[in-house]
C-alpha atoms as a PDB file:
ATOM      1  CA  UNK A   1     -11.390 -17.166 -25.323  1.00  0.00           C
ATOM      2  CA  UNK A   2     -11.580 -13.770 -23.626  1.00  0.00           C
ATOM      3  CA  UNK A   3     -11.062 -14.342 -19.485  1.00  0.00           C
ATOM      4  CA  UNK A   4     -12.590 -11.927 -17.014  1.00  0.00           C
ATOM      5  CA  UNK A   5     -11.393 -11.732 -13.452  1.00  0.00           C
ATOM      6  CA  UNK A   6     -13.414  -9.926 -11.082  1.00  0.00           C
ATOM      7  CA  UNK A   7     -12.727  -9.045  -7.518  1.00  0.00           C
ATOM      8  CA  UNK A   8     -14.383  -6.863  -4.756  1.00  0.00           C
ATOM      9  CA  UNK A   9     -12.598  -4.049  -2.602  1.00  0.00           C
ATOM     10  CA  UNK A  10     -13.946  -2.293  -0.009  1.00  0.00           C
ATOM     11  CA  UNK A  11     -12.934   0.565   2.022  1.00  0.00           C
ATOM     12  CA  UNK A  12     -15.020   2.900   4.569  1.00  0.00           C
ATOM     13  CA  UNK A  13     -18.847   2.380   3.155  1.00  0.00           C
ATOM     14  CA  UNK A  14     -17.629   2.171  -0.442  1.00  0.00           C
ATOM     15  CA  UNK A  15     -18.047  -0.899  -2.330  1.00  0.00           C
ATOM     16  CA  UNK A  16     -15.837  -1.716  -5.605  1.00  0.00           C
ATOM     17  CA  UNK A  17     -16.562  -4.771  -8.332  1.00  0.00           C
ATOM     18  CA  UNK A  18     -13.670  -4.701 -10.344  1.00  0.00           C
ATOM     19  CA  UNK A  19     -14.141  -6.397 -13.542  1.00  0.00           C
ATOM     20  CA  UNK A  20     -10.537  -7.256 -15.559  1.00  0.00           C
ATOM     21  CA  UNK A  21      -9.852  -8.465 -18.818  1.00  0.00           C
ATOM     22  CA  UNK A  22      -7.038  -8.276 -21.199  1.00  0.00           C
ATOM     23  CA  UNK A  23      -6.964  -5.403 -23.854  1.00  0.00           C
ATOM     24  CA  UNK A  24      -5.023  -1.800 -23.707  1.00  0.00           C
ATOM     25  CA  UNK A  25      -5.502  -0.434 -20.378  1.00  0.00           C
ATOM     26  CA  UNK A  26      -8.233   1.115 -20.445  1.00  0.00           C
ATOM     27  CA  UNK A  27     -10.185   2.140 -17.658  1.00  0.00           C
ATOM     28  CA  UNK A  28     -13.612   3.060 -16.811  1.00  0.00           C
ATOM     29  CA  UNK A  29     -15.683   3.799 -13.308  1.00  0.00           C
ATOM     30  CA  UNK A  30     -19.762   3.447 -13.699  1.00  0.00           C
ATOM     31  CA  UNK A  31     -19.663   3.770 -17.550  1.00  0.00           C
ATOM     32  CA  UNK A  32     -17.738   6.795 -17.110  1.00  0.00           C
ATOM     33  CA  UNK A  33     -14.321   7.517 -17.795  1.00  0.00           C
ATOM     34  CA  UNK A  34     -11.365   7.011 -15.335  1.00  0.00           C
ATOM     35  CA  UNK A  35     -10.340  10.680 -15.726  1.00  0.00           C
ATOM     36  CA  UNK A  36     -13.366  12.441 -15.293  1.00  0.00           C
ATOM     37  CA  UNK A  37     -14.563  10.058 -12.277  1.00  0.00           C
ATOM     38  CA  UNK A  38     -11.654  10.607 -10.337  1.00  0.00           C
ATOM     39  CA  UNK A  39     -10.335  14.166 -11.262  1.00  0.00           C
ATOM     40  CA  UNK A  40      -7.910  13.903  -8.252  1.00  0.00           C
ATOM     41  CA  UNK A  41      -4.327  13.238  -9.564  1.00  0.00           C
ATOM     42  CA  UNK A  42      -3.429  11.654  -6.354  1.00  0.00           C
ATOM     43  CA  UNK A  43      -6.207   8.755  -6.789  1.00  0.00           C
ATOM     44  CA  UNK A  44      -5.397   8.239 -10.608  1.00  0.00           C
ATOM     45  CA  UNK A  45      -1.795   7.616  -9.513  1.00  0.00           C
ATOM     46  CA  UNK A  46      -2.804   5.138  -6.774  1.00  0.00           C
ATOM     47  CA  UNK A  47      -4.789   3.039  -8.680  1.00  0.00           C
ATOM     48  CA  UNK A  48      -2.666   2.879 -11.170  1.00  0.00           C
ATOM     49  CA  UNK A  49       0.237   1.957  -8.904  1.00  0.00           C
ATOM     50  CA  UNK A  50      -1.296  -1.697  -8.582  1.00  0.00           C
ATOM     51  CA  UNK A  51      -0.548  -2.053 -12.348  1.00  0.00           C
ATOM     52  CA  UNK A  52       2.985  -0.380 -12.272  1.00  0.00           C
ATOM     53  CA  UNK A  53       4.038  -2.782  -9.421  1.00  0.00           C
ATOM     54  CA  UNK A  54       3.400  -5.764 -11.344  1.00  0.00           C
ATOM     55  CA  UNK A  55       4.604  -4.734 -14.647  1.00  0.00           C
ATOM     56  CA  UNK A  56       1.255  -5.245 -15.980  1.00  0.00           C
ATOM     57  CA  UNK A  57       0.425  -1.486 -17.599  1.00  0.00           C
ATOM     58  CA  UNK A  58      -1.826  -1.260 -20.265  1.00  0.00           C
ATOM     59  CA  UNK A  59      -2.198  -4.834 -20.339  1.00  0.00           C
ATOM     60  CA  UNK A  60      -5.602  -4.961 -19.015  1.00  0.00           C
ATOM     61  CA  UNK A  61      -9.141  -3.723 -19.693  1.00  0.00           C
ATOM     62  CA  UNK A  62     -10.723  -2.604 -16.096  1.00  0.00           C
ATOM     63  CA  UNK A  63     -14.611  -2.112 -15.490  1.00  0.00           C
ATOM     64  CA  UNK A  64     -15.718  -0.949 -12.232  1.00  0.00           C
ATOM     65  CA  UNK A  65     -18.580  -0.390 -10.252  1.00  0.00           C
ATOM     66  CA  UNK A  66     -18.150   1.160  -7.594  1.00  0.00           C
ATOM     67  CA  UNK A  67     -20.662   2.840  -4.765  1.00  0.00           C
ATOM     68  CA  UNK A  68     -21.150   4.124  -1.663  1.00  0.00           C
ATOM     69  CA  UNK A  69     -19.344   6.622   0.162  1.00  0.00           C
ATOM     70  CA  UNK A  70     -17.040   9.401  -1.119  1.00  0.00           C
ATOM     71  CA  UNK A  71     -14.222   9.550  -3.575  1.00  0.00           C
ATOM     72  CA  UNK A  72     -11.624   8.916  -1.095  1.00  0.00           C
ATOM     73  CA  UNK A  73     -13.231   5.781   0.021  1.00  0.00           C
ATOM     74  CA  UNK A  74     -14.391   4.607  -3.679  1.00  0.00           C
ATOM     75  CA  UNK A  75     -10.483   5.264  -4.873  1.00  0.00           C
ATOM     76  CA  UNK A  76      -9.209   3.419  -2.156  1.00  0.00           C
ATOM     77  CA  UNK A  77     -12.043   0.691  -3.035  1.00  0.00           C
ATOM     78  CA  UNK A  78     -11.147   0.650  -6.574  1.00  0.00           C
ATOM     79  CA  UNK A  79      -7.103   0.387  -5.140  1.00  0.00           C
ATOM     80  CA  UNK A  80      -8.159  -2.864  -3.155  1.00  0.00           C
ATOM     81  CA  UNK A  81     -10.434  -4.659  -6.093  1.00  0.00           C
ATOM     82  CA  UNK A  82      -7.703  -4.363  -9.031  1.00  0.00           C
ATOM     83  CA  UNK A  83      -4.818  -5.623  -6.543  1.00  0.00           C
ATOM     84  CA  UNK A  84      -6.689  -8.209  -5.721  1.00  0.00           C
ATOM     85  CA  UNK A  85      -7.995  -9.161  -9.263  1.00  0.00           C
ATOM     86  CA  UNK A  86      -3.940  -9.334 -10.268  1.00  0.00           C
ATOM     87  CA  UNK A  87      -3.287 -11.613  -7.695  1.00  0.00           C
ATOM     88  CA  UNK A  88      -6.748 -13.636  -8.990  1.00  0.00           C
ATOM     89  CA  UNK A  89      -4.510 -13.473 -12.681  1.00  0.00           C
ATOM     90  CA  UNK A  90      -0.935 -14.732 -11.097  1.00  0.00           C
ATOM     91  CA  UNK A  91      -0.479 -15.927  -7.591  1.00  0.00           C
ATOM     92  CA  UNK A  92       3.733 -14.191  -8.177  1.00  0.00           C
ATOM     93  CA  UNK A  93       1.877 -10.528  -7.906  1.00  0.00           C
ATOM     94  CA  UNK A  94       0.510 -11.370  -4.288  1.00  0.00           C
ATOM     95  CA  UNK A  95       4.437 -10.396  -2.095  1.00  0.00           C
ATOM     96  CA  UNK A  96       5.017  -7.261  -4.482  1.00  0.00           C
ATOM     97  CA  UNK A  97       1.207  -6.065  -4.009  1.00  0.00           C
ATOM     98  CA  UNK A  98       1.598  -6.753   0.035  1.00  0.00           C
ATOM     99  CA  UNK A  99       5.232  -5.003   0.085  1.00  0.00           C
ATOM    100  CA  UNK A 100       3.674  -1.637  -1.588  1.00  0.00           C
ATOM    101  CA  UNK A 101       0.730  -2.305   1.357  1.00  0.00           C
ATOM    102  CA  UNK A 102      -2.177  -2.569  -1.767  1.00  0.00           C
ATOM    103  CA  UNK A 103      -3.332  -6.066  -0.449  1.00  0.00           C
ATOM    104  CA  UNK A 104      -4.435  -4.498   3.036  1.00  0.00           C
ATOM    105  CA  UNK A 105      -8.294  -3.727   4.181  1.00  0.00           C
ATOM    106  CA  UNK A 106      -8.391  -0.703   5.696  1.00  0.00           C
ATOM    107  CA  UNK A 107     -10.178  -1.167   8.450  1.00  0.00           C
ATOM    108  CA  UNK A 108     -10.739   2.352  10.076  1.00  0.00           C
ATOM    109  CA  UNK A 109     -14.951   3.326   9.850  1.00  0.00           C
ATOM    110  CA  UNK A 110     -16.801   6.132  11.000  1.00  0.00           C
ATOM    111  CA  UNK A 111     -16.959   6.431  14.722  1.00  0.00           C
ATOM    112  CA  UNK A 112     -20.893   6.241  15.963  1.00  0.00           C
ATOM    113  CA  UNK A 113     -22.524   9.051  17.015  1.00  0.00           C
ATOM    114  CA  UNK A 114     -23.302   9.077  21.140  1.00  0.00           C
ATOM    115  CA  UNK A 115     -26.182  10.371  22.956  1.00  0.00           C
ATOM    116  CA  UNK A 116     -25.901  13.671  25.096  1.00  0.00           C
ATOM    117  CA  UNK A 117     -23.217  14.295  22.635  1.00  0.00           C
ATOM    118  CA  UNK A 118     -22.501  16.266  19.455  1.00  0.00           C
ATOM    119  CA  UNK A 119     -20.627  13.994  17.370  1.00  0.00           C
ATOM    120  CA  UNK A 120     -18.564  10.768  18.303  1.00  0.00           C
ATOM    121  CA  UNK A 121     -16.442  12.015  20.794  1.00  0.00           C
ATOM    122  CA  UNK A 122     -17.011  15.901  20.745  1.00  0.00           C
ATOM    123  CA  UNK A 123     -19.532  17.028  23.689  1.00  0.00           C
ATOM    124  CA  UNK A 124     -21.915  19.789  24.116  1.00  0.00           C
ATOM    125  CA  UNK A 125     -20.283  22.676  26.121  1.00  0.00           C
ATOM    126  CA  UNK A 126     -20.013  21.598  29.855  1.00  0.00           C
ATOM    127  CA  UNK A 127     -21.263  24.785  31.911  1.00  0.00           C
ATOM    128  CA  UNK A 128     -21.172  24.705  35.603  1.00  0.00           C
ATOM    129  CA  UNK A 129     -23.685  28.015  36.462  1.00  0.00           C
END
């Protein structure tokens, strides 16, 4: 019988459902592939990392949906919902996924927009004449 773990990471206003099950390591983001949905090295290598941690590389199938928010937040989405999928597969991966901080919710959002200001915290020019 073929298992399927799924788990949910968020981060910013991105939402990930990470769907694993076992096969060759093969990875795909909203029927696309992993490559060409994430074309930044530096977010291929950090999702990855959850699987290089736990010694579990190319042991796993992953299907994700992800949405919401830009690829920073989506990557670091994707990062949360396969770490915590491997520690939905074996309770052992939970201290080495917290020690390489991939078990964390970032919890830093986007700062709301005042009135009688321009942004969040920036102000219109202050003019005393």
């Amino acid at each position: 019988m073929q298992q399927m773990i799924n788990a949910v990471g968020r981060r910013k206003t991105s939402v990930a459902r990470v769907f694993l099950k076992n096969g060759s390591g093969k990875i795909t983001v909203n029927d696309r592939a992993f490559e060409t949905y994430f074309p930044l090295e530096t977010h291929r290598n950090s999702i990855t990392k959850a699987f290089a941690v736990t010694e579990t590389s190319g042991k796993y199938d992953v299907n994700v949906n992800v949405e919401g928010g830009g690829p920073s937040g989506q990557a670091g989405a994707v990062i949360l919902g396969v770490a915590r999928a491997l520690v939905e597969i074996s309770e052992e991966n939970r201290p080495l996924l917290r020690k390489h901080g991939l078990m964390t919710r970032d919890p830093r959002m986007v700062e709301r927009k005042k009135y009688g200001q321009k942004k969040a915290r920036k102000r219109f020019q202050f003019s005393k004449r």
